[in-house]
Protein backbone atom coordinates (compact mmCIF):
# COMPACT_ATOMS: atom_id res chain seq x y z
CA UNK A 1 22.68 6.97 -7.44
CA UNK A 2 19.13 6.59 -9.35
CA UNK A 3 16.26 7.75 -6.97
CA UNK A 4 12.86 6.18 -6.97
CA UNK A 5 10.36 9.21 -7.19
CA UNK A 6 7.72 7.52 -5.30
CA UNK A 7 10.71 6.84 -2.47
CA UNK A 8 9.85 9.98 0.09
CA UNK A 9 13.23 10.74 2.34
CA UNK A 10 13.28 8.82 5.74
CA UNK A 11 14.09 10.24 9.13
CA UNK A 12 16.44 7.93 11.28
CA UNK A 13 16.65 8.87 15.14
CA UNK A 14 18.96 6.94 17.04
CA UNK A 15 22.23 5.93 14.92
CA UNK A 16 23.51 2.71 16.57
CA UNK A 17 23.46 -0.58 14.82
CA UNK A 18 20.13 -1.02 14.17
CA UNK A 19 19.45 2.37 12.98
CA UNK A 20 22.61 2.37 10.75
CA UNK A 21 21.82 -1.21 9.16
CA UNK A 22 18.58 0.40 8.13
CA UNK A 23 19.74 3.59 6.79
CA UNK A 24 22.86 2.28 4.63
CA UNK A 25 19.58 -0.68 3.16
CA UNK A 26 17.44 2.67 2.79
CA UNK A 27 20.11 4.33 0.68
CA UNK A 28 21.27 1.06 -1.29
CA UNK A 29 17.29 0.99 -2.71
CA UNK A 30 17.52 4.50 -3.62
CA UNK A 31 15.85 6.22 -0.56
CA UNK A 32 17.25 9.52 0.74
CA UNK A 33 17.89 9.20 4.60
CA UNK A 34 18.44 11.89 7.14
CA UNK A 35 19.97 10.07 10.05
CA UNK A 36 20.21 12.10 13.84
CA UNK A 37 21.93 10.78 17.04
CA UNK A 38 23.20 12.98 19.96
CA UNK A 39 26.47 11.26 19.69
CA UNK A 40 28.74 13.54 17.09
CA UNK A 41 31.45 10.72 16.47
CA UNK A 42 28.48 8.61 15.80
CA UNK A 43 27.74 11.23 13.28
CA UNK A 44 30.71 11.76 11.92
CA UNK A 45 30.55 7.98 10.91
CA UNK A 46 27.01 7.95 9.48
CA UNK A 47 27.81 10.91 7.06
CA UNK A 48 30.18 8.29 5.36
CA UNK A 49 27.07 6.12 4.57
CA UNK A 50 23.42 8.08 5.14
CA UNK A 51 22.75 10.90 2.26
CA UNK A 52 22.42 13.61 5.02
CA UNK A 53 23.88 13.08 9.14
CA UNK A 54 23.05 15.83 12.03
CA UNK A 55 23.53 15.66 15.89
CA UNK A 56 21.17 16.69 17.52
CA UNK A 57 19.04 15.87 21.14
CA UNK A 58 16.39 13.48 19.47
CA UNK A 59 13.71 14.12 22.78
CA UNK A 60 14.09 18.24 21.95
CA UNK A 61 11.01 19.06 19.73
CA UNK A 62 12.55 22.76 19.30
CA UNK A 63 16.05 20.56 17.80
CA UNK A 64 14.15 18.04 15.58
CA UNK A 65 11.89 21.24 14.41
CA UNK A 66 14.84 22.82 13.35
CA UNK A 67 16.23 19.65 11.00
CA UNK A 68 12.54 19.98 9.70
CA UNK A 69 12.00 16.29 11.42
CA UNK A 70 8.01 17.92 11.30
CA UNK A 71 8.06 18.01 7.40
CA UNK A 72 8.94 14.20 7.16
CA UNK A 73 6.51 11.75 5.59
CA UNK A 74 8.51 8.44 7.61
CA UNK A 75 10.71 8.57 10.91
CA UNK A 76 11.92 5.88 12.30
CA UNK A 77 13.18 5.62 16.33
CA UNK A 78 15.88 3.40 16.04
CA UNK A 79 17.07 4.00 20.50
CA UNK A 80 16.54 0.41 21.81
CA UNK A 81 18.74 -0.35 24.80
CA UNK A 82 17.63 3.48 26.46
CA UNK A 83 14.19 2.83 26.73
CA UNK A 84 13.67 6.28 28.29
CA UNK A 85 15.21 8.01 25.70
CA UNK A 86 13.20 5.87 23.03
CA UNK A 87 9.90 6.61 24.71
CA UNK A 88 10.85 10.19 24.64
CA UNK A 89 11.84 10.37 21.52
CA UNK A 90 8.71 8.32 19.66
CA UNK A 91 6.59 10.67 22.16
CA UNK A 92 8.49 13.83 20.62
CA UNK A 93 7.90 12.36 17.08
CA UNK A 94 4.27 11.75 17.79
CA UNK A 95 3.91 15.33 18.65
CA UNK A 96 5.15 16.10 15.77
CA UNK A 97 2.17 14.50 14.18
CA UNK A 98 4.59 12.81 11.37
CA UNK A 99 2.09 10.33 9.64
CA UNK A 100 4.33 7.42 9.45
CA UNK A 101 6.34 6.34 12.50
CA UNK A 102 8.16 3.67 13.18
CA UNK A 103 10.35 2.57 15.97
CA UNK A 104 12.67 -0.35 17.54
CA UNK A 105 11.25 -2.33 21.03
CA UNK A 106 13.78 -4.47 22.70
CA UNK A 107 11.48 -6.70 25.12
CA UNK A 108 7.35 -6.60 25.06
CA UNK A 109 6.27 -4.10 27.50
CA UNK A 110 8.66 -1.39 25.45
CA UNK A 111 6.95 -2.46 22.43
CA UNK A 112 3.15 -2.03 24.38
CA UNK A 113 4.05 1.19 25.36
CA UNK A 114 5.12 2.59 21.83
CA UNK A 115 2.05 1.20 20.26
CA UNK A 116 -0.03 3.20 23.43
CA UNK A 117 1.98 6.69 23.05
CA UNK A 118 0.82 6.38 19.09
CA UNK A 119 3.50 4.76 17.24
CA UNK A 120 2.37 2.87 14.02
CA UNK A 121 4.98 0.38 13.52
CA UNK A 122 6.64 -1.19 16.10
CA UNK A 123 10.04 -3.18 15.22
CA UNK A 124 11.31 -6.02 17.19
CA UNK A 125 15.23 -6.02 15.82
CA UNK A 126 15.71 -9.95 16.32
CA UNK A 127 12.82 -10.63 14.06
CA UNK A 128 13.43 -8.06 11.76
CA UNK A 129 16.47 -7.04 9.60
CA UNK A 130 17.41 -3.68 8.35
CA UNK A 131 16.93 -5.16 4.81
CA UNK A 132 13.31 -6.65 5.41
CA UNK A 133 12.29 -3.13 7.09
CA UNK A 134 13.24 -1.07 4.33
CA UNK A 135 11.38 -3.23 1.86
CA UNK A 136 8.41 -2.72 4.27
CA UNK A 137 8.35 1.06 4.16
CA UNK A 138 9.22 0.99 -0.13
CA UNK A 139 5.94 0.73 -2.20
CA UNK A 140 3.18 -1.41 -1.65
CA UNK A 141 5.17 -3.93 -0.06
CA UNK A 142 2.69 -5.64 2.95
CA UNK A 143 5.47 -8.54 4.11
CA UNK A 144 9.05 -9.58 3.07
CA UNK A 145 11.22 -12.76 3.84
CA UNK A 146 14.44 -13.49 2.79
CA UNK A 147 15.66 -16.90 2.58
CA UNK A 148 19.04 -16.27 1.03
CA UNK A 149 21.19 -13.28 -0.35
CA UNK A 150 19.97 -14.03 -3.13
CA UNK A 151 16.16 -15.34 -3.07
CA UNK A 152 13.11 -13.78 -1.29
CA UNK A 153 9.28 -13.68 -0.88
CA UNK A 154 6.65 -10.22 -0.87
CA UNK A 155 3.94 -9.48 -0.39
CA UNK A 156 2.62 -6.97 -2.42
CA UNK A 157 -0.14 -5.49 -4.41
CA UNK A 158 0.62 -5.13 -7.95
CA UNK A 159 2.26 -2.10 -9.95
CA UNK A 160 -0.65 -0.57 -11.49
CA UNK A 161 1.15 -0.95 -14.89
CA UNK A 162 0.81 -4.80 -14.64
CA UNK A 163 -3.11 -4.85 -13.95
CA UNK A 164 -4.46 -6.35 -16.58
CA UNK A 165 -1.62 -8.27 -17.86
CA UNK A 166 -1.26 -12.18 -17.16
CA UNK A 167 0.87 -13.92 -14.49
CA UNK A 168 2.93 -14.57 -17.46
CA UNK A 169 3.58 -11.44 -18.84
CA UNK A 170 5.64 -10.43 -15.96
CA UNK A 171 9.04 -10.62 -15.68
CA UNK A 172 12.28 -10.52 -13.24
CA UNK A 173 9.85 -12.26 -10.75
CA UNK A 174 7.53 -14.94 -10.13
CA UNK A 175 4.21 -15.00 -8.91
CA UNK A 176 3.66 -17.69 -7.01
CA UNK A 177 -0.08 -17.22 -5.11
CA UNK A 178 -2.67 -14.67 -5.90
CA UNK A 179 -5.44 -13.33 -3.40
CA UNK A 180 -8.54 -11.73 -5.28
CA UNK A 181 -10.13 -8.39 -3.12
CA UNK A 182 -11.87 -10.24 -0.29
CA UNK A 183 -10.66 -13.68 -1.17
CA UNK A 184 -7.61 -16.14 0.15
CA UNK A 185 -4.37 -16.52 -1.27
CA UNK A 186 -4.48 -19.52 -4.07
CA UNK A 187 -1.47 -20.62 -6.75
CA UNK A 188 -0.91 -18.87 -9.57
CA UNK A 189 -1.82 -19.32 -13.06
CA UNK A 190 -0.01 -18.57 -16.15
CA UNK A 191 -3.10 -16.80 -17.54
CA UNK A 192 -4.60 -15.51 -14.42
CA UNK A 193 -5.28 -11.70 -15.22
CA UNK A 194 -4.19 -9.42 -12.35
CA UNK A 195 -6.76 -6.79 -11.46
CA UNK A 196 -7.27 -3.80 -9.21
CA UNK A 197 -7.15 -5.12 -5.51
CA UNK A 198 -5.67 -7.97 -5.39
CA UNK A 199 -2.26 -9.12 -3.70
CA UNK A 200 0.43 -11.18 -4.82
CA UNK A 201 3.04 -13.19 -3.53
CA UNK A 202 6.20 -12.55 -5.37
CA UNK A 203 9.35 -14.66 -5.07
CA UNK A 204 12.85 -13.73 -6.81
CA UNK A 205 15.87 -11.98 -6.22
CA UNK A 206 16.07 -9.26 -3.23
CA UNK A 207 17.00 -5.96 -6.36
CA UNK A 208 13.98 -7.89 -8.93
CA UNK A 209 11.34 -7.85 -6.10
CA UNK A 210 12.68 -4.32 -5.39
CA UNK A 211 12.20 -2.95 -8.43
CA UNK A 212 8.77 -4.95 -9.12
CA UNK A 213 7.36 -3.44 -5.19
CA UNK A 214 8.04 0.55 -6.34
CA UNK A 215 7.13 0.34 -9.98
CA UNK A 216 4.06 2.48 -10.47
């Protein structure tokens, strides 16, 4: 499977629906994923579908140390229903000073509490899907809605290789709105001229808007 260079390896803690949802998305866009849960049939399982599985006790710094959980650039805490055992773990992970973290809340006072213990992305699972996460953490990707298998919306600032260029000149997607650095979001021209900090909102197929969200 083709890698995306710019695509650092993600961390998954907690291996249960959500958590596997996200990984298998993560590896269908070309992401490497290292996915951990304390459950070894669980793990068993996930080495079908995740590039690299390991169980391990996800609250034991010394045991995420050793899988080199430190060195990772993005971990995610996918433990929902044991809120103990999520707290624990984001607290661990925090500790751990990794410089992305994200992690699942199942009600709003779990979600208050990972934002307060220092986690910098909080997930509520029946707002968002594995799919819409994973575009999230790929590129430059700010906010992603699907409305269809087959037909979704980004938000995204443009690949530098398109600044420059006019609305028109790119292709696989279409630019629907453009916001200029400190401006709002207005429609789109044909010979608008994308430049250096602006944002775009980007409408096509799920794999186009992939590929145009991670081009450099």
């Amino acid at each position: 499977m083709a890698k995306h260079h710019n695509h650092a390896p993600v961390v998954i803690l907690g291996l249960g629906r959500f958590g596997m949802a996200l990984g298998e998305e993560l590896v269908n866009t070309g992401v490497e994923v290292l996915g951990i849960d304390s459950n070894e049939s669980v793990v068993d399982k996930a080495s079908q579908v995740l590039t690299f599985a390991a169980a391990a006790d996800t609250t034991n710094v010394e045991a995420l140390r050793q899988l080199s959980v430190d060195e990772a650039s993005r971990v995610v805490v996918g433990i929902g229903t044991d809120m103990g055992a999520s707290l624990l773990t984001a607290s661990t992970v925090v500790d751990l000073k990794v410089p992305s973290i994200w992690a699942k809340a199942v009600n709003n006072p779990h979600a208050k509490i990972l934002r307060q213990i220092g986690v910098h992305h909080v997930i509520r699972p029946e707002q968002d899907t594995g799919r819409r996460i994973a575009h999230l953490m790929n590129g430059r990707v700010q906010e992603y809605a699907e409305f269809d298998r087959d037909y979704a919306i980004e938000k995204v600032a443009p690949p530098v290789s398109y600044l420059g260029k006019k609305v028109s000149d790119i292709k696989g997607v279409q630019i629907i709105a453009v916001r200029r650095a400190g401006g709002r979001f207005g429609p789109s021209e044909s010979d608008m001229v994308l430049r250096a900090g602006d944002l775009v909102l980007a409408a096509g197929h799920p794999d186009e808007l992939e590929r145009f969200g991670t081009t450099d």
